[in-house]
C-alpha atoms as a PDB file:
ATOM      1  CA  UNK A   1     -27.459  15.871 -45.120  1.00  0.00           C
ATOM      2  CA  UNK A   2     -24.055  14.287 -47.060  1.00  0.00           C
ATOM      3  CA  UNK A   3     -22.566  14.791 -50.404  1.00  0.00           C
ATOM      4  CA  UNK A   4     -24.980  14.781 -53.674  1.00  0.00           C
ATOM      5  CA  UNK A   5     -23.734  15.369 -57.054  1.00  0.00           C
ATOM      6  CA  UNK A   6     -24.919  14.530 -59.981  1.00  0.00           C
ATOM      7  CA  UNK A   7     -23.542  14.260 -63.809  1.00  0.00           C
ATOM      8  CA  UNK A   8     -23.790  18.171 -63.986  1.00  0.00           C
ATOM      9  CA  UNK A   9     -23.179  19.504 -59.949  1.00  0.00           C
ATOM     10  CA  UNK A  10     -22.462  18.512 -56.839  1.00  0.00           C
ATOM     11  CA  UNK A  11     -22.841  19.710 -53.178  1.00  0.00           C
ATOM     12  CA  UNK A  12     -19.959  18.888 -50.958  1.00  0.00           C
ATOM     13  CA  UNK A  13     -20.678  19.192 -47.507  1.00  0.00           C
ATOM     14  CA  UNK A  14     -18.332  20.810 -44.561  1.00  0.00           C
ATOM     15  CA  UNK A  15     -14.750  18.757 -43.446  1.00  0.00           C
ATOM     16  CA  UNK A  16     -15.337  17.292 -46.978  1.00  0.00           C
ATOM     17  CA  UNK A  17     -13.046  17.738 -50.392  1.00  0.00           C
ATOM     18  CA  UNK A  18     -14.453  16.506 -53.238  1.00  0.00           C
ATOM     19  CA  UNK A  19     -11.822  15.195 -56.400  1.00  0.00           C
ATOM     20  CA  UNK A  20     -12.192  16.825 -59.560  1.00  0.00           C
ATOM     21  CA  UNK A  21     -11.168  15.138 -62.891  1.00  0.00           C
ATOM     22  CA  UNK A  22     -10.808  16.117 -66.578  1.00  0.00           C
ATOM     23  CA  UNK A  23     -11.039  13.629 -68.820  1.00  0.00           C
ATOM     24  CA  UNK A  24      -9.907  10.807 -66.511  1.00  0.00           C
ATOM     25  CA  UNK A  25      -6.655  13.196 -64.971  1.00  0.00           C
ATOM     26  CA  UNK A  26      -6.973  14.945 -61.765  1.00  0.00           C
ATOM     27  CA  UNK A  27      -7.883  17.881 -62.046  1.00  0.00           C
ATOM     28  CA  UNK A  28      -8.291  20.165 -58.693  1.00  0.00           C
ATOM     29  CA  UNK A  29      -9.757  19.703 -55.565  1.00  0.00           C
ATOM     30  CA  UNK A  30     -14.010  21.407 -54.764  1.00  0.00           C
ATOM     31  CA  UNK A  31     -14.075  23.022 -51.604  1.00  0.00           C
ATOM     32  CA  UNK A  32     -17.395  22.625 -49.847  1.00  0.00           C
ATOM     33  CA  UNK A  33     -20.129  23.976 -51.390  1.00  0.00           C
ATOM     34  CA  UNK A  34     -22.068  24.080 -54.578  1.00  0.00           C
ATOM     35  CA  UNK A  35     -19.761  23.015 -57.699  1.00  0.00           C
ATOM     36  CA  UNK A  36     -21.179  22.852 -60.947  1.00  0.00           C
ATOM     37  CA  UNK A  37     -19.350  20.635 -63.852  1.00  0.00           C
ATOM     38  CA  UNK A  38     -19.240  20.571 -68.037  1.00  0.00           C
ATOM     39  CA  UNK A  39     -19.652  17.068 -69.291  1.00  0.00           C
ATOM     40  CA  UNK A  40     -18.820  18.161 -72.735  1.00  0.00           C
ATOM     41  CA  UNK A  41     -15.550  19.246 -71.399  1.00  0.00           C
ATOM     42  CA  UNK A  42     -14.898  15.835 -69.839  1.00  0.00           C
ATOM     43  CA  UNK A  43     -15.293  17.295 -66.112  1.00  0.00           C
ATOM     44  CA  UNK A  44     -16.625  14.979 -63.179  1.00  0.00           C
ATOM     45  CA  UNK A  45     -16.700  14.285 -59.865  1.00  0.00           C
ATOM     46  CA  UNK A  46     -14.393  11.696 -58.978  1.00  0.00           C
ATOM     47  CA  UNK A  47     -14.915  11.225 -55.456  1.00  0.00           C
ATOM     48  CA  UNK A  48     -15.158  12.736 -51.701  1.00  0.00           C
ATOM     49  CA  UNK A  49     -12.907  12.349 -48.858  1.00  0.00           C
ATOM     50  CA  UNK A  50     -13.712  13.576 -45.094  1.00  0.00           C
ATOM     51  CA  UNK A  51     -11.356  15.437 -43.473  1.00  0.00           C
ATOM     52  CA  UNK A  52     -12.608  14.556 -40.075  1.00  0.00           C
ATOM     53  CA  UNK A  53      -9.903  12.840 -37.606  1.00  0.00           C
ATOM     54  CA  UNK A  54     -11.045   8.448 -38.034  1.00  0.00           C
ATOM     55  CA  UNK A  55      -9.922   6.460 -35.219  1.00  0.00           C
ATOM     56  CA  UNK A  56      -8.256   3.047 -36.083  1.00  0.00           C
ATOM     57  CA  UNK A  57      -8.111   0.202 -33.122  1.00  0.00           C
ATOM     58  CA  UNK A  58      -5.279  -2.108 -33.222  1.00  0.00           C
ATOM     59  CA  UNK A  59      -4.626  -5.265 -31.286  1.00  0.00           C
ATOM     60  CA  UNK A  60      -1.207  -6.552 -31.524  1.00  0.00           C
ATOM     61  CA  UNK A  61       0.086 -10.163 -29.882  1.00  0.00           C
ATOM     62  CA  UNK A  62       4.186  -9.407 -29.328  1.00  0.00           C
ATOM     63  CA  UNK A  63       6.723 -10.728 -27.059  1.00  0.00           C
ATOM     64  CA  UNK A  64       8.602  -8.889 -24.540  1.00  0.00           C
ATOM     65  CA  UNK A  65      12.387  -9.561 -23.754  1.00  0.00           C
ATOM     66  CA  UNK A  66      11.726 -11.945 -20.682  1.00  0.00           C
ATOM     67  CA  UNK A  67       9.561 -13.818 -23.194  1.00  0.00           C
ATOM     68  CA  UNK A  68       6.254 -12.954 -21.890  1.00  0.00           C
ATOM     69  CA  UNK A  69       3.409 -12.996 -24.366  1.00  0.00           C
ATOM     70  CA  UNK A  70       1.109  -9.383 -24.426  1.00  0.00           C
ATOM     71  CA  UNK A  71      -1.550  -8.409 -25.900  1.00  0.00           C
ATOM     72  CA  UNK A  72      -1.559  -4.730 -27.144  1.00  0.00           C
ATOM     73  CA  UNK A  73      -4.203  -2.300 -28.153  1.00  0.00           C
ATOM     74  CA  UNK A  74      -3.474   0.449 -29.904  1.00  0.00           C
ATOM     75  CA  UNK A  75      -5.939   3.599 -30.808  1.00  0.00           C
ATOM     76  CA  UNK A  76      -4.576   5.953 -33.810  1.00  0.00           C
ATOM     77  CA  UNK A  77      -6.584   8.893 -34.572  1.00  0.00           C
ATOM     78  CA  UNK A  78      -5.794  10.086 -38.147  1.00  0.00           C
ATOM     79  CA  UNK A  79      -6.955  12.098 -40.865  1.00  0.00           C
ATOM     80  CA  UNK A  80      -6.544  13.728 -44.429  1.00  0.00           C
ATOM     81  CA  UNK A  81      -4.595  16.530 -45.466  1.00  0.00           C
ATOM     82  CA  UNK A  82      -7.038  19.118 -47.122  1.00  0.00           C
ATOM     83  CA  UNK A  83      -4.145  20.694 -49.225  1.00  0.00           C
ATOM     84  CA  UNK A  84      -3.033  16.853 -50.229  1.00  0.00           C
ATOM     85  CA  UNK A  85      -6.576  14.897 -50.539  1.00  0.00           C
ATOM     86  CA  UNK A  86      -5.792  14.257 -54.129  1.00  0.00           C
ATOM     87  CA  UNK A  87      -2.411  12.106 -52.880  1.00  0.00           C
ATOM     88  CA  UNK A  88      -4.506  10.248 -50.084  1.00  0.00           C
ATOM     89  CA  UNK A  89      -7.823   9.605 -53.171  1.00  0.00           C
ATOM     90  CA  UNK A  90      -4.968   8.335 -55.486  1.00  0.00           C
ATOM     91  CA  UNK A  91      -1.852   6.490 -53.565  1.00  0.00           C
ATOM     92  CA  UNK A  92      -3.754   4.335 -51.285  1.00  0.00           C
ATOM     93  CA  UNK A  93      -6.561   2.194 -52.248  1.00  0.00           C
ATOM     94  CA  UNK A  94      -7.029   1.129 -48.334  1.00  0.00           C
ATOM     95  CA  UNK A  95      -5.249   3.247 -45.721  1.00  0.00           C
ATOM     96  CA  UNK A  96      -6.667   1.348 -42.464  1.00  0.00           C
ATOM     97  CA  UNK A  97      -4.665  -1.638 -43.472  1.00  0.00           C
ATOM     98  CA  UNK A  98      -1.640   0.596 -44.236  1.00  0.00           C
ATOM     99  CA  UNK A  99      -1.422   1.989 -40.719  1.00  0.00           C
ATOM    100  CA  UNK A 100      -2.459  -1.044 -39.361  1.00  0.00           C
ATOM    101  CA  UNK A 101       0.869  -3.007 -40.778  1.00  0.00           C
ATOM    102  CA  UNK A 102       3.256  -0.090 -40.065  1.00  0.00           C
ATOM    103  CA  UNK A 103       1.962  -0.539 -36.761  1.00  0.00           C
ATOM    104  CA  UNK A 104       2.239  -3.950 -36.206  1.00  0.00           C
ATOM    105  CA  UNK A 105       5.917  -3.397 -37.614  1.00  0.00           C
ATOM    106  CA  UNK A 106       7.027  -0.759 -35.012  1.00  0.00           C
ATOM    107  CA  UNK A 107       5.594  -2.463 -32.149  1.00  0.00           C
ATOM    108  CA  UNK A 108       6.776  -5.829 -32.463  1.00  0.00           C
ATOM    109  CA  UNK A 109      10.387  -4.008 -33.126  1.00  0.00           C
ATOM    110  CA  UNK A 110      10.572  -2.255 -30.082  1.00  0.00           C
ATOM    111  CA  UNK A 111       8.697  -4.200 -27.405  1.00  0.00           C
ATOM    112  CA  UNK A 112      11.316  -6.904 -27.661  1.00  0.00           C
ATOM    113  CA  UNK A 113      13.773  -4.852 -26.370  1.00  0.00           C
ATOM    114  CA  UNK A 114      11.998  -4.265 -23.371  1.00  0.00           C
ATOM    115  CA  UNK A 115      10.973  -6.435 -20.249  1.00  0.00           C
ATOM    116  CA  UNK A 116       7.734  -6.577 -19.407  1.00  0.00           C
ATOM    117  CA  UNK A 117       7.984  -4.081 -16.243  1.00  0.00           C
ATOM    118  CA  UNK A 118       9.847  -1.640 -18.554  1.00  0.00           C
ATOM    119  CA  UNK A 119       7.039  -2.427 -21.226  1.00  0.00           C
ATOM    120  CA  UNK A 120       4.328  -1.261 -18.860  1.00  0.00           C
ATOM    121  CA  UNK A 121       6.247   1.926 -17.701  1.00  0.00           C
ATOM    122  CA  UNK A 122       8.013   2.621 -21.044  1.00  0.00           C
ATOM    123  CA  UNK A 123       4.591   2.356 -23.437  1.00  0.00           C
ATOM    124  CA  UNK A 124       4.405   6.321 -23.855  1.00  0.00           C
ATOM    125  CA  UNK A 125       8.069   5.685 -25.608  1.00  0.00           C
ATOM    126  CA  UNK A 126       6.640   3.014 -27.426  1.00  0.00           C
ATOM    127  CA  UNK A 127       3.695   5.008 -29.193  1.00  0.00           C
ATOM    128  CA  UNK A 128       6.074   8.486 -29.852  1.00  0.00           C
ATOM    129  CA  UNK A 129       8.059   5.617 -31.824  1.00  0.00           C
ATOM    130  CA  UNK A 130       5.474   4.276 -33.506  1.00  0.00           C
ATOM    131  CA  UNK A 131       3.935   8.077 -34.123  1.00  0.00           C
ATOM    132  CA  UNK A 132       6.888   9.156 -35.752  1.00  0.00           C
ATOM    133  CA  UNK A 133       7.297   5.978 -38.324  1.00  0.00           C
ATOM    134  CA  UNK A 134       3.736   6.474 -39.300  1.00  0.00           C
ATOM    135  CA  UNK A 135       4.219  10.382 -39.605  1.00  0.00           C
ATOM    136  CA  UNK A 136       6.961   9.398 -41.712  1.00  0.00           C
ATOM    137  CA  UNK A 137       4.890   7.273 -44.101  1.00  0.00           C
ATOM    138  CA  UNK A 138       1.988   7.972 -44.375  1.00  0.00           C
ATOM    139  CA  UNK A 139       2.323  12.211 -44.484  1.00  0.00           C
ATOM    140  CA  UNK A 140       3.895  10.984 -47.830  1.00  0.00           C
ATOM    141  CA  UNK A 141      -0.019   9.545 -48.854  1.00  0.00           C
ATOM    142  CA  UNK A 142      -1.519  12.809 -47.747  1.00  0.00           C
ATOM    143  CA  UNK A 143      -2.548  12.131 -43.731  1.00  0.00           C
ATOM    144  CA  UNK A 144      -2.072  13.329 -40.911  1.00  0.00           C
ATOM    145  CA  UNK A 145      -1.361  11.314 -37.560  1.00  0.00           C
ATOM    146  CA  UNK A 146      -2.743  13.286 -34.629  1.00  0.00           C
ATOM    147  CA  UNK A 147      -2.675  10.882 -31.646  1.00  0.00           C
ATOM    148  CA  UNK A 148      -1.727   7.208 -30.760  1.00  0.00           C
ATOM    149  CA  UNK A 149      -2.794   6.138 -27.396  1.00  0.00           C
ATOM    150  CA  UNK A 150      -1.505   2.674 -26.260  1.00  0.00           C
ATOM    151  CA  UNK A 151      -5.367   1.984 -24.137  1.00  0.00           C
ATOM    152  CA  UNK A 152      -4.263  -1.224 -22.818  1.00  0.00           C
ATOM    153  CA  UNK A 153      -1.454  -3.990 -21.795  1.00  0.00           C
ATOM    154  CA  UNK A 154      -2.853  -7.481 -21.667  1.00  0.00           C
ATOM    155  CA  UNK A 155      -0.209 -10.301 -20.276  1.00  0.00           C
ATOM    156  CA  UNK A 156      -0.974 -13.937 -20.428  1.00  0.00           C
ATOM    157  CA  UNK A 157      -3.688 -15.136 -17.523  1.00  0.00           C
ATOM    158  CA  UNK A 158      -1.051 -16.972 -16.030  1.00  0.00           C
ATOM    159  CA  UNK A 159       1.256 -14.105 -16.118  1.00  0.00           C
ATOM    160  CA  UNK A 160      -1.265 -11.937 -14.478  1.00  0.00           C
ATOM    161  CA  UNK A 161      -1.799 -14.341 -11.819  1.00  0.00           C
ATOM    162  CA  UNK A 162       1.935 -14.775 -11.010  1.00  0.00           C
ATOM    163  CA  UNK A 163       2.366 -11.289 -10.779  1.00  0.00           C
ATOM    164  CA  UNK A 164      -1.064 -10.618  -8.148  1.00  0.00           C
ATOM    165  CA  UNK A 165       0.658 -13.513  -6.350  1.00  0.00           C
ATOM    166  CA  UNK A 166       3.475 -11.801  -6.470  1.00  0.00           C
ATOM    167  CA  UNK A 167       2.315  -8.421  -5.259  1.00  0.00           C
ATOM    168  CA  UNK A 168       0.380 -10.239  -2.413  1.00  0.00           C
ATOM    169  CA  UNK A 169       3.475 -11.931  -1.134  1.00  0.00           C
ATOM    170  CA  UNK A 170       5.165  -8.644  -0.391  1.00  0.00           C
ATOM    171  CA  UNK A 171       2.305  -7.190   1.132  1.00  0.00           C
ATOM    172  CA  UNK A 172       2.204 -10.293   3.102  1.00  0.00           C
ATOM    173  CA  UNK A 173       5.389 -10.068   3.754  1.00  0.00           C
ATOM    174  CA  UNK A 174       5.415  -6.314   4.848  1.00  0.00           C
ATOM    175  CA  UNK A 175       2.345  -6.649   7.122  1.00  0.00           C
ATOM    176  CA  UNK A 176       4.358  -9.667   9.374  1.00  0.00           C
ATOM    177  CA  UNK A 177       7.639  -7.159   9.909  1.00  0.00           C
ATOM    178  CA  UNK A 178       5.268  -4.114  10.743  1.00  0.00           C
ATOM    179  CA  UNK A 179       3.658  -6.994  13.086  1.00  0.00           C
ATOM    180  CA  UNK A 180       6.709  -8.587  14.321  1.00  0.00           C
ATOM    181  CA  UNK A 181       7.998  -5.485  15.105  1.00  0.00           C
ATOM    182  CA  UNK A 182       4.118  -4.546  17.435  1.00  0.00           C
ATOM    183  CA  UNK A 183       4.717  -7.334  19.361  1.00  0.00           C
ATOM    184  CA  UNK A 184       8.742  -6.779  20.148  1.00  0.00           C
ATOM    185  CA  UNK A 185       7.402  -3.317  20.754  1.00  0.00           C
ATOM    186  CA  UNK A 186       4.699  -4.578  23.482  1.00  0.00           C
ATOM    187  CA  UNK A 187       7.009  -7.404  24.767  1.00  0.00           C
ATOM    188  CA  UNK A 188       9.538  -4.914  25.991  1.00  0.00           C
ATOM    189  CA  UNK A 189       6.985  -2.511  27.311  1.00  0.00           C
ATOM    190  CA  UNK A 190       5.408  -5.461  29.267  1.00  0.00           C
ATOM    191  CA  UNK A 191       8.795  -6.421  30.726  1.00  0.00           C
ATOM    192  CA  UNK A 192       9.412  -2.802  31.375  1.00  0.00           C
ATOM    193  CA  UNK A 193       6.258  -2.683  33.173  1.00  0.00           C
ATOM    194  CA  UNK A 194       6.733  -6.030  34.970  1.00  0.00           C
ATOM    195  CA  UNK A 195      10.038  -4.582  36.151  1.00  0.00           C
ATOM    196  CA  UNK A 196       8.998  -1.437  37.509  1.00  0.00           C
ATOM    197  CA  UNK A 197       5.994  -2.665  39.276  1.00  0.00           C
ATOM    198  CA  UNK A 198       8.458  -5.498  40.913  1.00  0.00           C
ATOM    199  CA  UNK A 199      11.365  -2.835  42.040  1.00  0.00           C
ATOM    200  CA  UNK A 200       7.805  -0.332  43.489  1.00  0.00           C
ATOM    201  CA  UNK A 201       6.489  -3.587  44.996  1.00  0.00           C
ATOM    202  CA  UNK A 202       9.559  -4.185  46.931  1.00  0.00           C
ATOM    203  CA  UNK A 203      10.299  -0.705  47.778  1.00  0.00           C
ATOM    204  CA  UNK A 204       7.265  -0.951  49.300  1.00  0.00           C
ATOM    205  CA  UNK A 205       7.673  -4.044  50.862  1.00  0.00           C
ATOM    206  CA  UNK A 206      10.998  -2.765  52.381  1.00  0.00           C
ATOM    207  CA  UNK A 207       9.029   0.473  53.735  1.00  0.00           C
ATOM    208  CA  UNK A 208       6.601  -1.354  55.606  1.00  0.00           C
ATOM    209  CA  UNK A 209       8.760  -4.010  57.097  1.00  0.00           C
ATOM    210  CA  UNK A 210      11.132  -0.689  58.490  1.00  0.00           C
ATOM    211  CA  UNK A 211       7.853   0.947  59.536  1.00  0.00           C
ATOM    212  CA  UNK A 212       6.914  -2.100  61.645  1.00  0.00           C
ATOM    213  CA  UNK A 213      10.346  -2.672  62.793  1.00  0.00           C
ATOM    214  CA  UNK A 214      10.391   1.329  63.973  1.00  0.00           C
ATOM    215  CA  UNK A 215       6.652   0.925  65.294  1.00  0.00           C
ATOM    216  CA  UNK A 216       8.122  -1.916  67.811  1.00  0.00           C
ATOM    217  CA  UNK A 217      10.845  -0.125  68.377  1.00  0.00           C
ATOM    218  CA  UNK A 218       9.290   2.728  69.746  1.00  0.00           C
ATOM    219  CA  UNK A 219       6.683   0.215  71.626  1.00  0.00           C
ATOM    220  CA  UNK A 220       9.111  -1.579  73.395  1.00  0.00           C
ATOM    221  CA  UNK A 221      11.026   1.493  74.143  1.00  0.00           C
ATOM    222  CA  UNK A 222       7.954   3.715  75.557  1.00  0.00           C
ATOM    223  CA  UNK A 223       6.835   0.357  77.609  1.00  0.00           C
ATOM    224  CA  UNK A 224      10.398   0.073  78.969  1.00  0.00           C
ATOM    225  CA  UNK A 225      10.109   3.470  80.619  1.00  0.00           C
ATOM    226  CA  UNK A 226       6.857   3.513  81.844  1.00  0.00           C
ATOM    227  CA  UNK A 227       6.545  -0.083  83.743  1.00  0.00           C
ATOM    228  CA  UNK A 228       9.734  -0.168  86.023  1.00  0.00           C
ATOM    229  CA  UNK A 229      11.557  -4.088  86.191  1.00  0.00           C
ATOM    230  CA  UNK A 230      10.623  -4.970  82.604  1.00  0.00           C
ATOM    231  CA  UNK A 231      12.790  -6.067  80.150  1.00  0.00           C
ATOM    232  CA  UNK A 232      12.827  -5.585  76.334  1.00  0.00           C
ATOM    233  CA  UNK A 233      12.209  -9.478  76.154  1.00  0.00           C
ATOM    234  CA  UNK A 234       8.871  -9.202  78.201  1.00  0.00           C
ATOM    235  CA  UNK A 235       8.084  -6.486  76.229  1.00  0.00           C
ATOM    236  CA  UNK A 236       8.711  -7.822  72.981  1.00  0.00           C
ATOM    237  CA  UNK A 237       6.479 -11.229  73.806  1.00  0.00           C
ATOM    238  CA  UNK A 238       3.544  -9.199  75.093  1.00  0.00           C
ATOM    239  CA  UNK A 239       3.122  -7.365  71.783  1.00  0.00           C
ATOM    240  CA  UNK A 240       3.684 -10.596  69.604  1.00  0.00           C
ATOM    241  CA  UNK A 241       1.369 -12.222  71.577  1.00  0.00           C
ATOM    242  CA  UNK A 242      -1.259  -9.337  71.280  1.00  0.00           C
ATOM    243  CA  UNK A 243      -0.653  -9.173  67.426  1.00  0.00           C
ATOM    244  CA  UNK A 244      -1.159 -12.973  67.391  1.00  0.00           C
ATOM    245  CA  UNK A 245      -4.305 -12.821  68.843  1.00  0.00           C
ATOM    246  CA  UNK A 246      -5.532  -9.897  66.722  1.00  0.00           C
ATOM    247  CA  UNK A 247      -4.298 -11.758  63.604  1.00  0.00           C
ATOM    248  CA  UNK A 248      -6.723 -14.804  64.824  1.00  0.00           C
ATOM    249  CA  UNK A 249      -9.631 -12.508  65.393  1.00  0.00           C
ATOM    250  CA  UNK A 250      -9.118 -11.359  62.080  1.00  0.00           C
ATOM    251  CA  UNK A 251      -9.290 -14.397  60.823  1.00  0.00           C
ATOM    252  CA  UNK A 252     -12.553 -15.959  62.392  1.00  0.00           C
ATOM    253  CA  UNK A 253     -14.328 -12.564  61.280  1.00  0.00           C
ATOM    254  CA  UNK A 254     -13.315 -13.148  57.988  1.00  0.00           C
ATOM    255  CA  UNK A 255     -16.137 -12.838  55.798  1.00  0.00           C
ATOM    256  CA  UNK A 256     -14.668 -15.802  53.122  1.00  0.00           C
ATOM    257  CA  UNK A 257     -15.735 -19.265  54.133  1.00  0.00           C
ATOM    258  CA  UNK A 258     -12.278 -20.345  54.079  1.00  0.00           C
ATOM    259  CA  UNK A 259     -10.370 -22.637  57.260  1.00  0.00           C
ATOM    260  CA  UNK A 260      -7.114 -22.288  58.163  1.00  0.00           C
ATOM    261  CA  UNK A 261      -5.198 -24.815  60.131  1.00  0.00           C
ATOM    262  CA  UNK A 262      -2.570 -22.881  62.462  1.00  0.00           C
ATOM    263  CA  UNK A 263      -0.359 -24.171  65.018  1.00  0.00           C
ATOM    264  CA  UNK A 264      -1.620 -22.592  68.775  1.00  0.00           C
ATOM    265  CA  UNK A 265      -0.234 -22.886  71.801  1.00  0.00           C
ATOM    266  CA  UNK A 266       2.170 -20.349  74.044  1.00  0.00           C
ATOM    267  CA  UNK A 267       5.309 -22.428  72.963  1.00  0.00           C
ATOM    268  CA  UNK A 268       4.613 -21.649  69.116  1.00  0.00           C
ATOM    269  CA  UNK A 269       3.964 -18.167  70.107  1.00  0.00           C
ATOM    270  CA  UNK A 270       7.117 -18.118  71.999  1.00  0.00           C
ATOM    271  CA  UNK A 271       9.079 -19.276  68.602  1.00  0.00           C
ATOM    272  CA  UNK A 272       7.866 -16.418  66.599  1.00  0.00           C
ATOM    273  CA  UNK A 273       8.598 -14.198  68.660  1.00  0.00           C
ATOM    274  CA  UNK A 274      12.077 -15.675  68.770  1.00  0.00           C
ATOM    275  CA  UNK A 275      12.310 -15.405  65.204  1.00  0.00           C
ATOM    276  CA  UNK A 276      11.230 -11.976  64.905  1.00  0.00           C
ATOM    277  CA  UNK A 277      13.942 -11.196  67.766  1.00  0.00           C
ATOM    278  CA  UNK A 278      16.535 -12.925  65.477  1.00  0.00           C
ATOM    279  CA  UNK A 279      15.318 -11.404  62.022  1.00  0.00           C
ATOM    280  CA  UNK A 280      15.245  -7.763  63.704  1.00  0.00           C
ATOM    281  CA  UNK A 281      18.990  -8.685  65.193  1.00  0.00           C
ATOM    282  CA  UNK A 282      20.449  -9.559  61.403  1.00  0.00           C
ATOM    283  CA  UNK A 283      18.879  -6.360  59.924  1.00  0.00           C
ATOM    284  CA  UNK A 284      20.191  -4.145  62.572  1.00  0.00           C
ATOM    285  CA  UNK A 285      23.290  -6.372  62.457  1.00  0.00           C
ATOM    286  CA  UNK A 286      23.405  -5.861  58.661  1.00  0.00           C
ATOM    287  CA  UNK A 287      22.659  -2.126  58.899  1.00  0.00           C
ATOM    288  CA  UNK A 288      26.009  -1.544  61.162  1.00  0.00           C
ATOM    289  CA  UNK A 289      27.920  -3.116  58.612  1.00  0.00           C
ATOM    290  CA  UNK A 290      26.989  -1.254  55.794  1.00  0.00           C
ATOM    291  CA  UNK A 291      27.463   1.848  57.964  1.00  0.00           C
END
């Protein structure tokens, strides 16, 4: 149910004051409830304000400092001093437009001054300045200012663009260091294992060439003793040629259909042997030296 009066009484409802007048003065201000008026005594009714808070929604178009064009909107919640309604009913024949231009005022003064980075992390200090200028003014019509909220920061379309571009490029450009520096990171491990499997693969070559050398050693040696009027030399070629007949016996049971051309003959066996003799000879020759 709202207000109802009539020439004689009126009914003002809650968060309502209603304006009283005596022969075309003000008067007082009716509370909510019943009020009854004399005619003959020139009282009436005027008029009814709400003392609810009104929201007001203002776009602004302002420049910042780096002469980028923003849109601004602006919510101002508002509302009428109960103790001065008769100031608000009386001063201001439209206060939305009276807000509205103080606002437009303070804004476009103060974003200016600020770059549009600063603009987007400076807009709380932006609506406490425009707050206090409307305080200022309009507490002097009879209202209250209870909250401006700056809702929204709207750059040019090209300006918004630019700046996702932007943003993307130093992602982009983040993302290749943290990759650059994966791959660096699994270059040098590779290398590190390349390395390391090298150096095991030739201390393991090196073992197995000093365990054959010892195993013919000790053949040559044990042979020596036990046949009487042979030399190392006959020793030596027996066991090449026995290895170089195992080696071609491996080779025909091979299961991989694969030929092999090899040089036979005793003469050819003869020459490795010789160069076994000789290779043995250097290492032991080498070994002395180092000793």
């Amino acid at each position: 149910m709202g207000n109802a009066y009539c020439i004689f009484c009126g009914c003002i409802e809650q968060a309502s004051v209603g304006v009283v007048e005596k022969w075309g003065r003000f008067d007082r201000l009716a509370e909510p409830g019943l009020h009854f008026f004399n005619p003959c005594a020139g009282e009436c009714l005027s008029g009814i304000l709400s003392t609810r808070i009104c929201s007001l929604d203002v776009k602004i178009e302002t420049k910042t400092k780096d002469n980028v064009f923003v849109q601004m909107l602006c919510s101002i919640q508002y509302r009428v001093i109960r103790e001065n309604a008769d100031d608000a009913f009386y001063e201001l024949q439209n206060p939305r437009e009276q807000i509205q231009a103080y606002v437009f005022d303070v804004v476009r003064a103060h974003v200016p001054k600020l770059n549009l980075d600063e603009l987007f992390e400076q807009k709380d200090e932006v609506a406490k300045a425009v707050l206090e200028e409307l305080e200022k003014v309009m507490g002097a019509y009879g209202y209250n200012i209870e909250h401006i909220l700056m809702v929204d920061i709207i750059p040019d379309s090209s300006v918004r663009r630019a700046m996702n571009e932007i943003n993307a490029a130093q992602r982009m450009q983040l993302a290749s260091v943290y990759k650059g520096e994966a791959e660096k990171i699994l270059q040098v491990k590779k290398a590190e294992a390349e390395a390391e499997a090298k150096y095991l693969g030739g201390v393991g070559v090196a073992r197995q060439r000093q365990a054959i050398t010892d195993g013919l050693r000790e053949n040559i040696l044990n042979f020596s003793h036990k046949v009487e009027g042979t030399s190392a030399k006959e020793v030596m070629d027996l066991i090449m040629i026995t290895q170089y007949f195992d080696t071609i016996k491996d080779l025909g049971n091979s299961s991989k259909n694969t030929t092999v051309f090899i040089p036979h003959g005793p003469g050819h066996v003869r020459d490795i042997s010789q160069q076994i003799r000789n290779g043995m000879m250097e290492a032991a020759s080498a070994h002395v030296n180092t000793e």
